[in-house]
C-alpha atoms as a PDB file:
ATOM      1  CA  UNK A   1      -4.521 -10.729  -1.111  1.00  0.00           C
ATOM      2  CA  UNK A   2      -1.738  -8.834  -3.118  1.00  0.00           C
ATOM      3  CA  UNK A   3       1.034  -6.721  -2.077  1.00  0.00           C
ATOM      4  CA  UNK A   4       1.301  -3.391  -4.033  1.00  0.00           C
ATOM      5  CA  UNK A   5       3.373  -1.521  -1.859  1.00  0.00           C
ATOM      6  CA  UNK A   6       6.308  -1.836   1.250  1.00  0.00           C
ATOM      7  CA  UNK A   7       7.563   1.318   2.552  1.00  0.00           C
ATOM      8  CA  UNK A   8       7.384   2.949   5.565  1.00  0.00           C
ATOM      9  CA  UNK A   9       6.425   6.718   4.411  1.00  0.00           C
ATOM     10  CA  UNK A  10       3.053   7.539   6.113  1.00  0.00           C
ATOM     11  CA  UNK A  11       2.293  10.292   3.513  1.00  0.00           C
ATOM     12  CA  UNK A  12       2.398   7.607   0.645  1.00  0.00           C
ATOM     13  CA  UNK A  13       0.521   5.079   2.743  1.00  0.00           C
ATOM     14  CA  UNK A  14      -2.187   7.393   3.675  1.00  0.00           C
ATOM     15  CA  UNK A  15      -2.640   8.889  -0.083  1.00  0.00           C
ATOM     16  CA  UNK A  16      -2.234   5.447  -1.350  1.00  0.00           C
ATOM     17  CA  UNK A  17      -5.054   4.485   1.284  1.00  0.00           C
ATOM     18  CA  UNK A  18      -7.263   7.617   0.349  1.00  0.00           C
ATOM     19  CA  UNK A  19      -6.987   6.837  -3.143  1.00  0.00           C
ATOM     20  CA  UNK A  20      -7.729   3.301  -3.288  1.00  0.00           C
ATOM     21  CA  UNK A  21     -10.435   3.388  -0.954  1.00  0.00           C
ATOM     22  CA  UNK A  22     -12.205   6.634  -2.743  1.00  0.00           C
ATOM     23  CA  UNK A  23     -12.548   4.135  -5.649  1.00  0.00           C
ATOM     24  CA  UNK A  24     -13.720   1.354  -3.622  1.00  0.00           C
ATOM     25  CA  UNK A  25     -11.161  -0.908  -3.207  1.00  0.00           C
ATOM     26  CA  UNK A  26     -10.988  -2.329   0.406  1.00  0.00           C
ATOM     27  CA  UNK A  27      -7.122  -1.728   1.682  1.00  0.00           C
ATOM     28  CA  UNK A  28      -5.017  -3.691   4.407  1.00  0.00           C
ATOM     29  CA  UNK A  29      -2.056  -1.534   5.462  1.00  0.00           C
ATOM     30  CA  UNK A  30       0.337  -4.500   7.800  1.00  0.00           C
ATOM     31  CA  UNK A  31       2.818  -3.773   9.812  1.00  0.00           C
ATOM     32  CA  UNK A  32       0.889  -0.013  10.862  1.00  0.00           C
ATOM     33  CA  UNK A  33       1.925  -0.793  14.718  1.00  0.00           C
ATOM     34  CA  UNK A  34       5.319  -1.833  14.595  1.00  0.00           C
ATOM     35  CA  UNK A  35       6.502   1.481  15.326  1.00  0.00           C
ATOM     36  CA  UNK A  36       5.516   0.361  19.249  1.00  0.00           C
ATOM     37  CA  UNK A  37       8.237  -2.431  19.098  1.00  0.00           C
ATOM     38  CA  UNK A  38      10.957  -0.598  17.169  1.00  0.00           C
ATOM     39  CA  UNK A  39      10.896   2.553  19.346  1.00  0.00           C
ATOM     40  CA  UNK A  40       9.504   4.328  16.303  1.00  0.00           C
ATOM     41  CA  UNK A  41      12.450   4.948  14.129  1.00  0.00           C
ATOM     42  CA  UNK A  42      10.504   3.851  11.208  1.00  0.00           C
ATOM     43  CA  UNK A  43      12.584   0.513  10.137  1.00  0.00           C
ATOM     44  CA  UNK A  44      10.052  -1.963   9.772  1.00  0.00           C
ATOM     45  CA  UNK A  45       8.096  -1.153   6.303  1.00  0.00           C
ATOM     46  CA  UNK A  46       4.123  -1.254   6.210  1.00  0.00           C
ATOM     47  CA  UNK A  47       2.882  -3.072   3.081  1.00  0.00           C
ATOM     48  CA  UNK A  48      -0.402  -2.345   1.512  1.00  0.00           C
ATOM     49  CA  UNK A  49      -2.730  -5.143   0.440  1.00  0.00           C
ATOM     50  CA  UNK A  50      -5.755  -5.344  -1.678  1.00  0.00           C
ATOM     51  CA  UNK A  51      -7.925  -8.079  -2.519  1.00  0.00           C
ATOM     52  CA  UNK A  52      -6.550 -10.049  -5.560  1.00  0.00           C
ATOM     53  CA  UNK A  53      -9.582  -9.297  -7.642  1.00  0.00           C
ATOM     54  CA  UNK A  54      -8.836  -5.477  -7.715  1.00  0.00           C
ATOM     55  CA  UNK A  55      -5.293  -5.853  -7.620  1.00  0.00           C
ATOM     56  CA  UNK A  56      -5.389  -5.179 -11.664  1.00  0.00           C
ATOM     57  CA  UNK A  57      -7.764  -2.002 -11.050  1.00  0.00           C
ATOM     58  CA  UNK A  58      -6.093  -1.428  -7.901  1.00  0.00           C
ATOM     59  CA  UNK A  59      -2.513  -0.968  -9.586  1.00  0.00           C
ATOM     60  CA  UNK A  60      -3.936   1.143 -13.028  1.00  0.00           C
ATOM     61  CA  UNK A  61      -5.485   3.842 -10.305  1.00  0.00           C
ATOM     62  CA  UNK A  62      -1.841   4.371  -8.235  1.00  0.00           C
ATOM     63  CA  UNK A  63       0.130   4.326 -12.091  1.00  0.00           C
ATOM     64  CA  UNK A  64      -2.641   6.870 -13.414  1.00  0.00           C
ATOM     65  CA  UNK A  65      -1.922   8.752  -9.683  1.00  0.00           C
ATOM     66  CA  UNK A  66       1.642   8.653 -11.074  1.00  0.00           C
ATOM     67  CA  UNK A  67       2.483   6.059  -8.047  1.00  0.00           C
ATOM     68  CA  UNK A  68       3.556   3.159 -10.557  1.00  0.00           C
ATOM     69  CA  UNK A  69       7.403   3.208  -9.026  1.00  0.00           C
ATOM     70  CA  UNK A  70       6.757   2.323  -6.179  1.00  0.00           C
ATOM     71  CA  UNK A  71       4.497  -0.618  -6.868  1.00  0.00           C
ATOM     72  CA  UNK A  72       6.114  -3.874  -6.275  1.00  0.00           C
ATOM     73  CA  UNK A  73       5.964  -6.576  -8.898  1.00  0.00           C
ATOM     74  CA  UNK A  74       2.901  -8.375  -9.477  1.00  0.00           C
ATOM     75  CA  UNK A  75       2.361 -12.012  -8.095  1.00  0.00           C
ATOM     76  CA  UNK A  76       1.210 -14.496 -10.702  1.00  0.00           C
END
């Protein structure tokens, strides 16, 4: 698995979600339920994860989407 994204705004993770998925790509959003052990103030960052075979298709769909800033850098 690769990490593509960590932040903890539920409109990006949900169109980042929605996007990747429409195109097939099988997403694992961590750290969704955290909210129940930090009183949900939002502190603890979800990070989206995608197979490491799509990573490479995964990351051209969210730059086309215009999302490329907030991808993190690629693993090698």
């Amino acid at each position: 698995m690769e990490e593509l994204i960590r932040c903890n705004d539920p409109v990006l993770l949900t169109a980042v979600e929605a996007l990747l998925a429409g195109a097939g790509i099988e997403v694992l959003i961590l750290d969704r339920h955290m909210s129940v052990l930090e009183g949900s103030i939002g502190i603890f960052a979800r990070r989206v994860l995608v197979d490491a075979d799509d990573a490479p298709r995964a990351r051209r769909l969210l730059i086309d989407a215009g999302l490329g800033g907030e991808l993190r850098e690629a693993t090698p």
